[in-house]
Protein backbone atom coordinates (compact mmCIF):
# COMPACT_ATOMS: atom_id res chain seq x y z
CA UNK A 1 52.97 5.08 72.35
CA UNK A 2 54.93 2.45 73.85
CA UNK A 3 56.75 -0.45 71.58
CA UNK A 4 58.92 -3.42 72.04
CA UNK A 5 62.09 -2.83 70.73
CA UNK A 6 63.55 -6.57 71.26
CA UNK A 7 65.80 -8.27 74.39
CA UNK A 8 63.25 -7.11 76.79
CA UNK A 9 63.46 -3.17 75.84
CA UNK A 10 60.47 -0.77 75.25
CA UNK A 11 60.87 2.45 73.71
CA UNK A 12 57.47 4.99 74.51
CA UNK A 13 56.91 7.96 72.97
CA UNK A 14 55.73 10.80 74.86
CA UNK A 15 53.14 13.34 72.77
CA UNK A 16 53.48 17.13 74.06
CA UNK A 17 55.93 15.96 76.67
CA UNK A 18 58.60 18.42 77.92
CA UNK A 19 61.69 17.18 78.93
CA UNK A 20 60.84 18.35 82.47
CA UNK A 21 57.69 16.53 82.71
CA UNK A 22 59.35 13.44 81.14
CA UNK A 23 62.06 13.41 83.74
CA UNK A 24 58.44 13.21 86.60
CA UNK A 25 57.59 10.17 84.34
CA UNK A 26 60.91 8.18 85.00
CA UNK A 27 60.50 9.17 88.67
CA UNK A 28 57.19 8.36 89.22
CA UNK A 29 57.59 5.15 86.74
CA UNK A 30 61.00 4.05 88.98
CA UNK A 31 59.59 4.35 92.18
CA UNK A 32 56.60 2.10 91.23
CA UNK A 33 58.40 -0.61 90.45
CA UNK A 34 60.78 0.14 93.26
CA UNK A 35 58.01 0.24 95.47
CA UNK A 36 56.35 -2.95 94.40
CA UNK A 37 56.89 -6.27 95.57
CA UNK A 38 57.19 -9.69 92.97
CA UNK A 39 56.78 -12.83 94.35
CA UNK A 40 57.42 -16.26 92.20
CA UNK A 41 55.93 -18.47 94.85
CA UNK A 42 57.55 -17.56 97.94
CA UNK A 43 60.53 -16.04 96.65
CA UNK A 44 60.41 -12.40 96.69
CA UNK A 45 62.22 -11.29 93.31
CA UNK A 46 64.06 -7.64 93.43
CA UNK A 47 63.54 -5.68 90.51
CA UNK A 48 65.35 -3.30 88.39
CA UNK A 49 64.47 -0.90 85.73
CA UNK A 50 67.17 1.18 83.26
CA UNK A 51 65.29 4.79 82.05
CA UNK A 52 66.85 6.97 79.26
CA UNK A 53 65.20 10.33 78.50
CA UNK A 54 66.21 12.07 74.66
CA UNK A 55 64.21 15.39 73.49
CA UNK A 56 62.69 14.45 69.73
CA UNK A 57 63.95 16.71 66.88
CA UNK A 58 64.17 17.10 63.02
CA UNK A 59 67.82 17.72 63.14
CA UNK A 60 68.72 13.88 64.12
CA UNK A 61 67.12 10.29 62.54
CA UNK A 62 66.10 7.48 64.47
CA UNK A 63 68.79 5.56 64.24
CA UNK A 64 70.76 8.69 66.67
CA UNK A 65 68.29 8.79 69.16
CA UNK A 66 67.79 4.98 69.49
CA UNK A 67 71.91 5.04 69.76
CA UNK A 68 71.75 7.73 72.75
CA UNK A 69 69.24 6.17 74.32
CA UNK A 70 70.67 2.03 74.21
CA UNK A 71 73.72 3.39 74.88
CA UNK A 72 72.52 5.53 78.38
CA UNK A 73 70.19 2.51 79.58
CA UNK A 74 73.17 0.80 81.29
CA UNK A 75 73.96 3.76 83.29
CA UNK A 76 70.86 3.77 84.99
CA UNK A 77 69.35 1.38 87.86
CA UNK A 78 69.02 1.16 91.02
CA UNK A 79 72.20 1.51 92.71
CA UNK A 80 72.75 4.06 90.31
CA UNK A 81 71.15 7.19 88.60
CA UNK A 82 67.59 6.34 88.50
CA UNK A 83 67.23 7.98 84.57
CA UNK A 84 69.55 9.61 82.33
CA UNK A 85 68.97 12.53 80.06
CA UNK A 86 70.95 11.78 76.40
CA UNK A 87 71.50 13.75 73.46
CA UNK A 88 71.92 11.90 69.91
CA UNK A 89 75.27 12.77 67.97
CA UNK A 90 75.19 12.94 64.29
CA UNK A 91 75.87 10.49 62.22
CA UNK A 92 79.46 12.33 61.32
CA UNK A 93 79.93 12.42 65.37
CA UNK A 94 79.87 8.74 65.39
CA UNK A 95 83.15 7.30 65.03
């Protein structure tokens, strides 16, 4: 399941993923887009994607992983770390 979440984000949802295999998704979905060229005319345009991975439980609401998530995205490119794993705090965590 894949959704817009606004400001040019998507969120997908990965059914009877393991965080193992979801960690092959960001590599195999970064290095397609690494790998691919854009052109607007003749101007080749470089792209950049920001992936951030979060394992789905009971124990946290939407609103935490969403948090963990928006907040790893930035971390991520690149010149950087290509994905980040995050965990959601509670909402008492928050300050």
């Amino acid at each position: 399941m894949v959704a817009h979440f606004g400001d040019g984000t998507l969120a997908m949802i990965l059914k009877h993923t393991d965080l193992s295999s979801a960690k092959k998704a960001c590599d195999r979905i970064s290095e397609l887009v690494y790998q691919t060229s854009f052109f607007v005319g003749t101007s080749e345009i470089e792209t950049d994607i920001e992936l951030a991975i979060t394992s789905l439980d009971t124990e946290h609401g939407v609103e935490e992983f969403l948090a963990a998530t928006l907040e790893g995205l930035p971390k991520t490119g690149r010149k950087l770390t290509p994905y980040m794993v995050c965990t959601p705090l509670h909402e008492s965590e928050i300050e």
